[in-house]
N, C-alpha and C. Protein backbone atom coordinates (compact mmCIF):
# COMPACT_ATOMS: atom_id res chain seq x y z
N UNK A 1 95.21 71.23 109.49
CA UNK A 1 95.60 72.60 109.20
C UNK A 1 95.84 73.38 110.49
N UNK A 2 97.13 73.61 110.47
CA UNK A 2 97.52 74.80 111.68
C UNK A 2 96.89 75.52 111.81
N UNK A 3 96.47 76.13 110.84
CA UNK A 3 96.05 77.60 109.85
C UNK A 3 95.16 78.22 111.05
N UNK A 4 94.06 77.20 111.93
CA UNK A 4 92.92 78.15 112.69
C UNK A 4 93.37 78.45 113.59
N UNK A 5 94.55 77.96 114.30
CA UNK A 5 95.09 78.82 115.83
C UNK A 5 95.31 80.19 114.99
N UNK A 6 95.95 80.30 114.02
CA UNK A 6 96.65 81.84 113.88
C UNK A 6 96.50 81.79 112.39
N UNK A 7 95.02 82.23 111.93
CA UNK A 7 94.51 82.50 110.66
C UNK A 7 95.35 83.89 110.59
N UNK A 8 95.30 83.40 109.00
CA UNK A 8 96.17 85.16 108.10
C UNK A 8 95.23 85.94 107.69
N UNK A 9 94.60 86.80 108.44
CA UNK A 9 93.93 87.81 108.07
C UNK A 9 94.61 89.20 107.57
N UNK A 10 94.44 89.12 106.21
CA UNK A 10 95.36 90.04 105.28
C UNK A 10 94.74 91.41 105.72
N UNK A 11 95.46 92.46 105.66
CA UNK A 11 94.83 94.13 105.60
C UNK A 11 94.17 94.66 104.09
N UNK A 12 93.57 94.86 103.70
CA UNK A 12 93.22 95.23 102.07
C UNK A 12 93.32 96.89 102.25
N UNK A 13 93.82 97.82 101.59
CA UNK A 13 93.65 98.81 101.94
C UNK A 13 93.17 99.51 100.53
N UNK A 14 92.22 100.06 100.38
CA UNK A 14 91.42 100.81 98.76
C UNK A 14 92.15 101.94 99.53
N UNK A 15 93.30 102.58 97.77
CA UNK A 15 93.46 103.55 98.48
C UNK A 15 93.99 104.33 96.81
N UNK A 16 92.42 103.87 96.24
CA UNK A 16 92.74 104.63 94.43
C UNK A 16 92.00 105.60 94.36
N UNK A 17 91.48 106.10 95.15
CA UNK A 17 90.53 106.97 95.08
C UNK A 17 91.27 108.80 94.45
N UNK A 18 90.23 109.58 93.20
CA UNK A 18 91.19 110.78 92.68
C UNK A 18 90.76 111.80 93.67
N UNK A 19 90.18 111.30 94.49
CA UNK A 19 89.39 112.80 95.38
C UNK A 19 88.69 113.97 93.82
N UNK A 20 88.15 113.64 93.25
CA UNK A 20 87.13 114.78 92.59
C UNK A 20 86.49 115.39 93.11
N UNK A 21 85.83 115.45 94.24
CA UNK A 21 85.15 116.84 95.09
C UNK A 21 86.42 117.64 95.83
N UNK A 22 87.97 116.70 95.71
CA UNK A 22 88.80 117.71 96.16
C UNK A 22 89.97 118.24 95.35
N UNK A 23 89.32 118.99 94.30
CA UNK A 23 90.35 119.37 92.58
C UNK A 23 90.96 118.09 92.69
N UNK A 24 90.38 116.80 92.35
CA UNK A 24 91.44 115.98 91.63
C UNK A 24 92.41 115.64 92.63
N UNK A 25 93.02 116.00 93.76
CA UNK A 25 93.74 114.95 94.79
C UNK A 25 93.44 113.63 95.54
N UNK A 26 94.45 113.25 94.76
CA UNK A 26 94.57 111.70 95.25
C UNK A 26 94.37 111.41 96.70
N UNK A 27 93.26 110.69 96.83
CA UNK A 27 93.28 110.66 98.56
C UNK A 27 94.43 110.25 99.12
N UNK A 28 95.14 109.41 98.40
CA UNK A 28 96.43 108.45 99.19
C UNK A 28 97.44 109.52 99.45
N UNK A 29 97.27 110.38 98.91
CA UNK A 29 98.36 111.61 99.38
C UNK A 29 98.07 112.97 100.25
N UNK A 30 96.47 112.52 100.40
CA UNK A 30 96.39 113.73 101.70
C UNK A 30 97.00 113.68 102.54
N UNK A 31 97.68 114.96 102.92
CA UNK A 31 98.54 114.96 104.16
C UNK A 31 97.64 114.56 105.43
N UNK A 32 98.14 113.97 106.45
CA UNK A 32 97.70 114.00 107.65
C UNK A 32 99.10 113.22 108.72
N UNK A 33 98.73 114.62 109.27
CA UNK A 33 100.09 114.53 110.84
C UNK A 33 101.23 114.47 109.84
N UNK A 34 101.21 115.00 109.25
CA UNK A 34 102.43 115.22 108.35
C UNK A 34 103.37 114.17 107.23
N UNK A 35 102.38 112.91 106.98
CA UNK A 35 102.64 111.83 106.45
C UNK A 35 101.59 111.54 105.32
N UNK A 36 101.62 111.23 103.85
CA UNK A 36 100.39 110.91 103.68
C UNK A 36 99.22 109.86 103.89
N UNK A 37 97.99 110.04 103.72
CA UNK A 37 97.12 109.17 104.04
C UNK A 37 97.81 107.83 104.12
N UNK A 38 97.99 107.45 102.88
CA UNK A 38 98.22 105.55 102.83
C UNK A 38 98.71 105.68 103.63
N UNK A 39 100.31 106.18 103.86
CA UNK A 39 100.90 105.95 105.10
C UNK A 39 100.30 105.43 106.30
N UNK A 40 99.77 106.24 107.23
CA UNK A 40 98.50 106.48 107.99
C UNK A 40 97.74 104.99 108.15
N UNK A 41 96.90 104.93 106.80
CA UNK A 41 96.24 103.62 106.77
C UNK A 41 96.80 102.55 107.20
N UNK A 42 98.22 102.06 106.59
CA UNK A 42 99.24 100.88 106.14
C UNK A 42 99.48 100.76 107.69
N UNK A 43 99.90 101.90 108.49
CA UNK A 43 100.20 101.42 109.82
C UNK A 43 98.91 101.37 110.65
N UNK A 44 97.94 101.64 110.38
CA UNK A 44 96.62 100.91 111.10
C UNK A 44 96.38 99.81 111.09
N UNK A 45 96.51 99.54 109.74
CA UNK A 45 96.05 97.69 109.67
C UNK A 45 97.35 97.13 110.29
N UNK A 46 98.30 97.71 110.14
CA UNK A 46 99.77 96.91 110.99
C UNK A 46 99.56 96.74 112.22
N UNK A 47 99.32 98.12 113.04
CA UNK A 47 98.97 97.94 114.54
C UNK A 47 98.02 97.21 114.79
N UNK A 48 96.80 96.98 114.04
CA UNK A 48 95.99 96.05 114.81
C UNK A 48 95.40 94.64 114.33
N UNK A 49 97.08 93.94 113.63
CA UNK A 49 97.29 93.01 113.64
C UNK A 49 97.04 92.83 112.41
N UNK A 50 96.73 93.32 111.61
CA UNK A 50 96.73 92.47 109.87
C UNK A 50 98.17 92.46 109.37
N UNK A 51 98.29 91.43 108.69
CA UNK A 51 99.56 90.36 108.09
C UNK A 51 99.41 90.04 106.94
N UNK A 52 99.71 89.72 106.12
CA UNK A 52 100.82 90.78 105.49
C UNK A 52 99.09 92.09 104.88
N UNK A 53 99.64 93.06 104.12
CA UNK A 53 99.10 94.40 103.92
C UNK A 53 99.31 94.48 102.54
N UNK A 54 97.87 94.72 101.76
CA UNK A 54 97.80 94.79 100.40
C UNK A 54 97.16 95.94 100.05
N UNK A 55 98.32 97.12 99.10
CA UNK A 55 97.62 98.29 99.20
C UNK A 55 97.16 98.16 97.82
N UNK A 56 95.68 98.89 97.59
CA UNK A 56 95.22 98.78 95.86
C UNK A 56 95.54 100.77 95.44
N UNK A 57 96.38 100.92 94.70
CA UNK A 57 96.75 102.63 94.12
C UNK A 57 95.50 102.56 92.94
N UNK A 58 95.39 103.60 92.49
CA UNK A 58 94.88 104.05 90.91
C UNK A 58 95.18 105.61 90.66
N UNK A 59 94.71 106.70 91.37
CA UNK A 59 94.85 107.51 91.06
C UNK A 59 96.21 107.94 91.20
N UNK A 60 97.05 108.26 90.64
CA UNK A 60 98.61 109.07 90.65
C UNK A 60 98.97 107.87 91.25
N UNK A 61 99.26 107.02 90.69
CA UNK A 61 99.88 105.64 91.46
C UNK A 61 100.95 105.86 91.33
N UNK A 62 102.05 106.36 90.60
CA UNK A 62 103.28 106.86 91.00
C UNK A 62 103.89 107.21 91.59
N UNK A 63 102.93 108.65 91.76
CA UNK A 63 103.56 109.62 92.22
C UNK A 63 103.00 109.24 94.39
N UNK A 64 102.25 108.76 94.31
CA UNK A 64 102.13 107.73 95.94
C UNK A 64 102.87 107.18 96.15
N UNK A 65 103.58 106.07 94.76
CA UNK A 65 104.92 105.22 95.42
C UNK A 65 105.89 105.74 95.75
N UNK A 66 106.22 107.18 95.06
CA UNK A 66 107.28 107.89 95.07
C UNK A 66 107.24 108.73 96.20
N UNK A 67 106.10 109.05 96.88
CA UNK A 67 106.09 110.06 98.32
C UNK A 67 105.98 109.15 99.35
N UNK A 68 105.11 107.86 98.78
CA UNK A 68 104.72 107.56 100.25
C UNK A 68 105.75 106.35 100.71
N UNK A 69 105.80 106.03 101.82
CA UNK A 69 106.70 105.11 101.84
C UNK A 69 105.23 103.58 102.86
N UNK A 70 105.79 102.77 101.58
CA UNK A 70 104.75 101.30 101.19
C UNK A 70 105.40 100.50 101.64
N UNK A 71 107.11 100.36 102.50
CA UNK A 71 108.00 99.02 102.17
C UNK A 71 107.16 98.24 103.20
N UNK A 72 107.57 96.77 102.42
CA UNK A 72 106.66 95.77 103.36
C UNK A 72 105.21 95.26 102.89
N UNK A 73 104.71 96.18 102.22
CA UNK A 73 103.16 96.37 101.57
C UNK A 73 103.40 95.60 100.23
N UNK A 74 102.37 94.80 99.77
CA UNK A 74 102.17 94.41 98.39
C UNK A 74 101.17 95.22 97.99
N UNK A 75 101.49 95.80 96.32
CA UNK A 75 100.93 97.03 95.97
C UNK A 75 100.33 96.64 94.41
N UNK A 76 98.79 96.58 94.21
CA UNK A 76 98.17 96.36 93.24
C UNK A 76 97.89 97.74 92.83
N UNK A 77 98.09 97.92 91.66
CA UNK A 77 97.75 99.30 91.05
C UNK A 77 96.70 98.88 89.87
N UNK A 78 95.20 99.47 90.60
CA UNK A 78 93.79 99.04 89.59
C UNK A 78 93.97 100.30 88.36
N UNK A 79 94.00 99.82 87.19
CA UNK A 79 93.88 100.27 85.99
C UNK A 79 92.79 101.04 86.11
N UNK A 80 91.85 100.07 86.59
CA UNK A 80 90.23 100.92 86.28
C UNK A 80 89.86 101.54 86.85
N UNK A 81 90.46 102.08 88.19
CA UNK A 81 90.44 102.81 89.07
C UNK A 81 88.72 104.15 88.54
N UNK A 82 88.75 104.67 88.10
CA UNK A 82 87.96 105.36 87.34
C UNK A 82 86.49 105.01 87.69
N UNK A 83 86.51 103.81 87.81
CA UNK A 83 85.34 102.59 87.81
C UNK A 83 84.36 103.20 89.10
N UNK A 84 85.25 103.33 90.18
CA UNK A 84 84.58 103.13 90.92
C UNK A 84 85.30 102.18 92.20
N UNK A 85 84.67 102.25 93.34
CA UNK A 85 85.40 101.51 94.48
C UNK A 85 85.26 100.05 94.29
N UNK A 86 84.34 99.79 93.84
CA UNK A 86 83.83 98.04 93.15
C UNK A 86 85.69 97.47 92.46
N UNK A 87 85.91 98.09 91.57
CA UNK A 87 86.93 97.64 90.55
C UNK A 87 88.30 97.50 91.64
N UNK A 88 88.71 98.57 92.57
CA UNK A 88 89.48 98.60 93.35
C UNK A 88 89.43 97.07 94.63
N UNK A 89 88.04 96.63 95.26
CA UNK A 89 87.72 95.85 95.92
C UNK A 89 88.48 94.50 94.60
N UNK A 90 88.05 94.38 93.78
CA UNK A 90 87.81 93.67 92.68
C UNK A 90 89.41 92.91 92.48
N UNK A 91 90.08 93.89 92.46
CA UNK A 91 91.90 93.95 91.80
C UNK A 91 92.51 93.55 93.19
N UNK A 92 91.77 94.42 94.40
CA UNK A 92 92.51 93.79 95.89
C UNK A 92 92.56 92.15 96.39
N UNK A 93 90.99 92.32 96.05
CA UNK A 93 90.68 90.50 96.17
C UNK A 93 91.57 89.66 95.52
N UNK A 94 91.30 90.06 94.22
CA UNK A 94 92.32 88.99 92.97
C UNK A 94 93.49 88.83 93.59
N UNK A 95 94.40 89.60 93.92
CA UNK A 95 95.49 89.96 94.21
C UNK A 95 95.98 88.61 95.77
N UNK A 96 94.80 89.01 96.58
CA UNK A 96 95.06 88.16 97.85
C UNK A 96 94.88 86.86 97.29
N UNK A 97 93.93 86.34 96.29
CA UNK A 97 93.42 85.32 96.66
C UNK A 97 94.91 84.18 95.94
N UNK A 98 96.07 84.62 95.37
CA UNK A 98 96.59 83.47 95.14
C UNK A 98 97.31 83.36 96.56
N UNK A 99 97.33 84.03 97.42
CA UNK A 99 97.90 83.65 98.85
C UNK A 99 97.27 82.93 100.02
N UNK A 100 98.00 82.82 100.97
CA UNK A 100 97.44 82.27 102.06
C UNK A 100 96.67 82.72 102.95
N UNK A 101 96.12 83.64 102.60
CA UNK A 101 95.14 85.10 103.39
C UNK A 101 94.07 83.83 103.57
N UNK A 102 93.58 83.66 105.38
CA UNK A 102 92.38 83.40 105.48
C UNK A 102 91.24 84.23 105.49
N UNK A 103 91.17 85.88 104.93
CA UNK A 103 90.23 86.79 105.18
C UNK A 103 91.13 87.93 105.36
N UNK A 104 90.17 88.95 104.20
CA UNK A 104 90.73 90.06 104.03
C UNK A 104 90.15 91.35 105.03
N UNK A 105 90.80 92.11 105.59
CA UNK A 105 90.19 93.36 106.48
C UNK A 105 90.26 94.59 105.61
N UNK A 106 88.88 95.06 105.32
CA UNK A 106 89.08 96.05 104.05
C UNK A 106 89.17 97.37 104.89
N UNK A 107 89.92 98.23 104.60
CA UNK A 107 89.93 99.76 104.75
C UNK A 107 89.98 100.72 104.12
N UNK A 108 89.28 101.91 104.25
CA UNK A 108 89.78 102.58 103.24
C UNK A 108 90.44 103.76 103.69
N UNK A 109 91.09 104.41 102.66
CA UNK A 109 92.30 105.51 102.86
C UNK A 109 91.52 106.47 103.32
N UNK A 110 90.63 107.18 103.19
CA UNK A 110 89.90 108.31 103.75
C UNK A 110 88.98 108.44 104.57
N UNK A 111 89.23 107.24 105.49
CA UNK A 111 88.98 107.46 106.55
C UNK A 111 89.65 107.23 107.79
N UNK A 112 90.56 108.18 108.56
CA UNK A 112 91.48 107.83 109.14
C UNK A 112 91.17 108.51 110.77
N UNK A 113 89.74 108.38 110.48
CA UNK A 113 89.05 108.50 112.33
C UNK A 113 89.05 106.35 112.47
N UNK A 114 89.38 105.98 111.54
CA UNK A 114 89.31 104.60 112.16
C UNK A 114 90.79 103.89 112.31
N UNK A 115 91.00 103.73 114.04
CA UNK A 115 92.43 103.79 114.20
C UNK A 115 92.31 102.45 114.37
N UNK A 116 94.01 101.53 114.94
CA UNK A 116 94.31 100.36 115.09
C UNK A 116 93.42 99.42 116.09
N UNK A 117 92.38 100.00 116.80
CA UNK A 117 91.97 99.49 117.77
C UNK A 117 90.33 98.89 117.25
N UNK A 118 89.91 99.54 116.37
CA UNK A 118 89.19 99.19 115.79
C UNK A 118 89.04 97.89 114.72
N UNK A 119 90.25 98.18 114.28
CA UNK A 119 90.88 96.86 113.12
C UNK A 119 90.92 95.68 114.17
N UNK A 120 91.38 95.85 115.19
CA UNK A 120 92.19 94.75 115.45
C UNK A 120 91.05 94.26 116.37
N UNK A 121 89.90 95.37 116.19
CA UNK A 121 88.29 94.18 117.06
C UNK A 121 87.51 93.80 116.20
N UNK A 122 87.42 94.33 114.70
CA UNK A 122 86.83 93.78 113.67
C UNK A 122 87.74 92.31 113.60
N UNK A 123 89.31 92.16 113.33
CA UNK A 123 90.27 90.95 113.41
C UNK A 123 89.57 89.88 114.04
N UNK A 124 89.39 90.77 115.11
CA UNK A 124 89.21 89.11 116.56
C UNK A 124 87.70 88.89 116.04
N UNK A 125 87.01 89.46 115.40
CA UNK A 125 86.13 88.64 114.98
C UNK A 125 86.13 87.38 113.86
N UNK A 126 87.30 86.89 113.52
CA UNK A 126 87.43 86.27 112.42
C UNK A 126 87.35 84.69 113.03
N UNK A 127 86.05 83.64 112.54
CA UNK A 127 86.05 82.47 113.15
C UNK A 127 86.67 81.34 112.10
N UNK A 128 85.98 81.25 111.02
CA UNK A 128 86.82 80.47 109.94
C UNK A 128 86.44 81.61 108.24
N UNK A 129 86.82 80.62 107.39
CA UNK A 129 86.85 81.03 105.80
C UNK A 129 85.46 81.74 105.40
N UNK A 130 84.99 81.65 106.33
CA UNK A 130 83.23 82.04 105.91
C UNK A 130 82.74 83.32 106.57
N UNK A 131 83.74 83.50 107.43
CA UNK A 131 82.91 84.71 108.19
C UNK A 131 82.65 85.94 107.70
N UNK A 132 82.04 86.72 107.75
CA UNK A 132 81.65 88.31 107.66
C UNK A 132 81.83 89.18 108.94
N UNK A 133 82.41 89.93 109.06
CA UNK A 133 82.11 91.27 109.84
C UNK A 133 82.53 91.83 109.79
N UNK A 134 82.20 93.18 110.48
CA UNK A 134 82.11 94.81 110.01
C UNK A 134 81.79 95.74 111.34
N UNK A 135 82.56 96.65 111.11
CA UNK A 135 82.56 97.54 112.39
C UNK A 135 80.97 98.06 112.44
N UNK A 136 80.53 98.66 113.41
CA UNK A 136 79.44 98.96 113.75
C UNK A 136 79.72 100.20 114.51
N UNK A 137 78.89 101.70 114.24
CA UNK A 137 78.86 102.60 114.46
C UNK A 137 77.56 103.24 115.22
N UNK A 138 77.45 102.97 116.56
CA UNK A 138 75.73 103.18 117.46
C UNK A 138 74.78 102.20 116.40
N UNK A 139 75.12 100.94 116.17
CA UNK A 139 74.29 100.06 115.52
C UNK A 139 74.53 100.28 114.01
N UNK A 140 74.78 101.30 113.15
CA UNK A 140 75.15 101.35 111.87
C UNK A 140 76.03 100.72 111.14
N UNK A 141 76.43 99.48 110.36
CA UNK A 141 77.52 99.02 109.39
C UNK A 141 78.45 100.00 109.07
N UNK A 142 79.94 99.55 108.96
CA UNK A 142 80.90 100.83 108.75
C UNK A 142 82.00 99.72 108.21
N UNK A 143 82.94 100.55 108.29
CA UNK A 143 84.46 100.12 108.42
C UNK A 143 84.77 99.94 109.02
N UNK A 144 86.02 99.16 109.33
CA UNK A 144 86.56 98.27 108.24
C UNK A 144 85.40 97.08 108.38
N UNK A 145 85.42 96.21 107.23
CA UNK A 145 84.88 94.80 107.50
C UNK A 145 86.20 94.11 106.73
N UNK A 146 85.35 92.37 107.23
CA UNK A 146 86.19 91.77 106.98
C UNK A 146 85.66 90.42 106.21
N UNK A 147 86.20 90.10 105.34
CA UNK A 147 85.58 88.75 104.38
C UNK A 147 86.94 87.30 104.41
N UNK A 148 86.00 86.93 104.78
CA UNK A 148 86.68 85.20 104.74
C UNK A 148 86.47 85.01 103.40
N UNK A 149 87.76 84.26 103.37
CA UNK A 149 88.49 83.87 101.59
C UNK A 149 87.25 83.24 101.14
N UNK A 150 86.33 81.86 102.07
CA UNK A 150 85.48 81.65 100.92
C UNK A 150 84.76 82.67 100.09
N UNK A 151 84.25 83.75 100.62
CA UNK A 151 83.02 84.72 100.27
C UNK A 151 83.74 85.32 99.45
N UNK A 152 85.25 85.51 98.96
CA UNK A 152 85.81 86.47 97.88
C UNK A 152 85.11 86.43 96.47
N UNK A 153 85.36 85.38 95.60
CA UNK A 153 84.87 84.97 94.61
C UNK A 153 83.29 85.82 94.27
N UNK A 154 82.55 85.43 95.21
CA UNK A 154 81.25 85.87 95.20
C UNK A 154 81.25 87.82 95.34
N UNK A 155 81.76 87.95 96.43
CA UNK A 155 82.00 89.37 96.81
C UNK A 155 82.22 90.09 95.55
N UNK A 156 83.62 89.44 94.78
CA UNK A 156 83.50 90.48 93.61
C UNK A 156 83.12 90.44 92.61
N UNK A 157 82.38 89.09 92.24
CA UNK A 157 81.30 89.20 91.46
C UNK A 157 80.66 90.30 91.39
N UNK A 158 80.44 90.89 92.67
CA UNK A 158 78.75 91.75 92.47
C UNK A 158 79.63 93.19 92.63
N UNK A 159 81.09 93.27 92.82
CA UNK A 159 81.44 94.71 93.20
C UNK A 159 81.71 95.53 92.12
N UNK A 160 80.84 96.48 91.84
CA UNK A 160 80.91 96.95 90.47
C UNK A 160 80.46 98.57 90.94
N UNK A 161 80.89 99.77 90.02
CA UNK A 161 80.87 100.56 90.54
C UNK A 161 81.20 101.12 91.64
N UNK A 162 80.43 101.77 92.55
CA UNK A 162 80.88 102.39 93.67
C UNK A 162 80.42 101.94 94.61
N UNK A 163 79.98 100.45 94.12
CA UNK A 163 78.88 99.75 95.44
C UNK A 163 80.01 99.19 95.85
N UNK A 164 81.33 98.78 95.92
CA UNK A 164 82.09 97.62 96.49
C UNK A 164 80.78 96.42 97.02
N UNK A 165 81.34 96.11 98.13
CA UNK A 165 80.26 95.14 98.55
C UNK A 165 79.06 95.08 99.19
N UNK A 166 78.71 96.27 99.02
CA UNK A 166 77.14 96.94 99.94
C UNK A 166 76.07 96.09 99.33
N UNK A 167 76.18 95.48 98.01
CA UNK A 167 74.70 94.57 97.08
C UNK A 167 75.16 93.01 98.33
N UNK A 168 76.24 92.80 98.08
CA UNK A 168 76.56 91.38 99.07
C UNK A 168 76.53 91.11 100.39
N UNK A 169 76.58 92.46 100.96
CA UNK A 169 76.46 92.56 102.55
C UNK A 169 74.81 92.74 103.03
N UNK A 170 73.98 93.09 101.95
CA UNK A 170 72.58 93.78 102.01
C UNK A 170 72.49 92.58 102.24
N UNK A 171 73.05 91.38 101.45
CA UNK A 171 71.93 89.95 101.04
C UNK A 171 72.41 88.89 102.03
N UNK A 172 73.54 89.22 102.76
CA UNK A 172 73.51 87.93 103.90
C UNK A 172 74.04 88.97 104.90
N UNK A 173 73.04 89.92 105.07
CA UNK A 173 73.09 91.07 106.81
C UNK A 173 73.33 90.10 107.60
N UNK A 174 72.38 88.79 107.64
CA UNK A 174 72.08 88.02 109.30
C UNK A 174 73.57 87.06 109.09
N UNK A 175 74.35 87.13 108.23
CA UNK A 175 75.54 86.33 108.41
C UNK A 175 77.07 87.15 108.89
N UNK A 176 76.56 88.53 109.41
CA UNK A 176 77.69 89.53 109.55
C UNK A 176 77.72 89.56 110.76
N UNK A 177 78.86 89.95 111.54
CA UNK A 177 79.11 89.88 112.72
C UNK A 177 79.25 91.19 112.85
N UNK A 178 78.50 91.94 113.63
CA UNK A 178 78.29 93.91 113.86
C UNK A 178 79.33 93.77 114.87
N UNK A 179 80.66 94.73 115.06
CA UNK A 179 81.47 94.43 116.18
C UNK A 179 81.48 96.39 116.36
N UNK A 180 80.53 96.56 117.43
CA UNK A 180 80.90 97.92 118.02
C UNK A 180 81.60 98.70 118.46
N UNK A 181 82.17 99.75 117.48
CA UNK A 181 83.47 100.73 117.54
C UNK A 181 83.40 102.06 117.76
N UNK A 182 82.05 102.26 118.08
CA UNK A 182 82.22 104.00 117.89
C UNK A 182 82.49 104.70 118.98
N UNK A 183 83.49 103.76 120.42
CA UNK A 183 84.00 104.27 121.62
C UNK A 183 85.31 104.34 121.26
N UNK A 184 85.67 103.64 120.10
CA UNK A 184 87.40 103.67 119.73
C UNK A 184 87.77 104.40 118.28
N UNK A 185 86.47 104.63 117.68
CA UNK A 185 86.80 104.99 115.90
C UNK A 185 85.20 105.89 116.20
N UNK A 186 85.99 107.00 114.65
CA UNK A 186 84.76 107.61 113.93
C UNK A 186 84.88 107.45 112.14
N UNK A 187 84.14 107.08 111.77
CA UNK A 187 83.86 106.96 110.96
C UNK A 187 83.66 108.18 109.79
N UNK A 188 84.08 109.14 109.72
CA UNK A 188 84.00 109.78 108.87
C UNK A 188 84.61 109.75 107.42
N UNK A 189 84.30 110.04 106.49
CA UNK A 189 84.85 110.04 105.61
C UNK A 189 85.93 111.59 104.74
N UNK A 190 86.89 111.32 104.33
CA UNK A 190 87.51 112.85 103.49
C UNK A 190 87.37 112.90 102.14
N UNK A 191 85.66 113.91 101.95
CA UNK A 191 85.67 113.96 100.27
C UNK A 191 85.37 114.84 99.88
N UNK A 192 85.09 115.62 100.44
CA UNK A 192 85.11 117.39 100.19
C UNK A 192 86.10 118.25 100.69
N UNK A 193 86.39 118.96 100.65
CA UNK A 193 87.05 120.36 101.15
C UNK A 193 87.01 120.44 102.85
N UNK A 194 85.30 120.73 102.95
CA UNK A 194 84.82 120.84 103.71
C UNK A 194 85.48 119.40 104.78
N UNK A 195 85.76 118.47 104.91
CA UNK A 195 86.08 117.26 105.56
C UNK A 195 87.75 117.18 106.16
N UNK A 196 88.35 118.09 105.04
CA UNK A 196 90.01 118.26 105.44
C UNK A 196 90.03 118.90 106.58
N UNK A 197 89.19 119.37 107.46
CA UNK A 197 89.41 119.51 109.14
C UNK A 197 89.87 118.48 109.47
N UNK A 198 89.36 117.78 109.51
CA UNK A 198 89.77 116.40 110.19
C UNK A 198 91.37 115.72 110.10
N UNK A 199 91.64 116.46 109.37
CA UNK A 199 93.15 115.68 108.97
C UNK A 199 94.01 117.04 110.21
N UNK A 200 95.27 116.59 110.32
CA UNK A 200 95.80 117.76 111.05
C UNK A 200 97.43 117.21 110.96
């Protein structure tokens, strides 16, 4: 197998979220720098090297395809969106796994203090089908991480609700690779009102 000089580490991007602490806007369409979010996201995981880019919609999934511009992106739109971030992880996985993705780099849309430089050092952590890792924030677990195709299956087994994979990452911590970002990324999240500073 060629495959380990230049493994396909896919981009996963959760980006179904309705924003309910922000009246009901779709995170994928918060403006920021004058583009919306997904936008934003889709070219993060591009710049720092994820191949090909799988975006998961739910909330106003339409009306995202219709503003935002996705070309290039394969676009799963989770039904259950509603569910919780679990169901979104859940529909992204499915989605990669009939491809050649050796490991997915998950991101999510609302957080866009985590730029290309970050992705693309969580990336270089990718050794084979098995690996785990995850950005690290002054020692704290963050975004993005990243799951080798074997661990999918299992991963979304347990992703239910709003845990995505926090029950699966708790239970093999010592198998994650912590890759320290908080000189290149912040980690914040946009889910209040109060948080749309951050966008500009």
């Amino acid at each position: 197998m060629a495959h380990s000089s230049h493994p396909v580490v896919a981009g996963l991007l959760l980006a179904a979220g309705g924003g309910r602490r922000l009246g009901g806007r779709p995170k994928a369409l918060l403006e920021h720098r004058g583009r919306p979010l997904v936008e934003h996201a889709v070219r993060i995981l591009r710049e720092g090297g994820c191949d090909p880019v799988h975006v998961v919609l739910g909330a106003a999934a339409d009306e995202v395809r219709a503003r935002a511009d996705l070309s290039g992106c394969a676009v799963t739109v989770n039904p259950h969106w509603t569910e919780g971030m679990g169901s979104s992880l859940r529909a992204g996985l499915g989605a990669l796994s009939g491809t050649k993705a050796d490991a997915a780099l998950v991101l999510l849309v609302d957080q866009p203090g985590i730029g290309a430089q970050a992705v693309a050092r969580v990336r270089s952590a990718y050794r084979s089908r098995v690996t785990l890792a995850a950005a690290s924030y002054d020692g704290e677990r963050g975004h993005p991480v990243l799951f080798g195709a074997d661990r999918w299956t299992d991963i979304a087994a347990g992703a239910v609700g709003d845990q995505g994979a926090r029950a699966y990452l708790r239970a093999y911590r010592d198998a994650i690779t912590l890759v320290e970002c908080s000189d290149v990324a912040e980690a914040y999240d946009i889910d209040t009102a109060e948080d749309l500073r951050h966008l500009d």
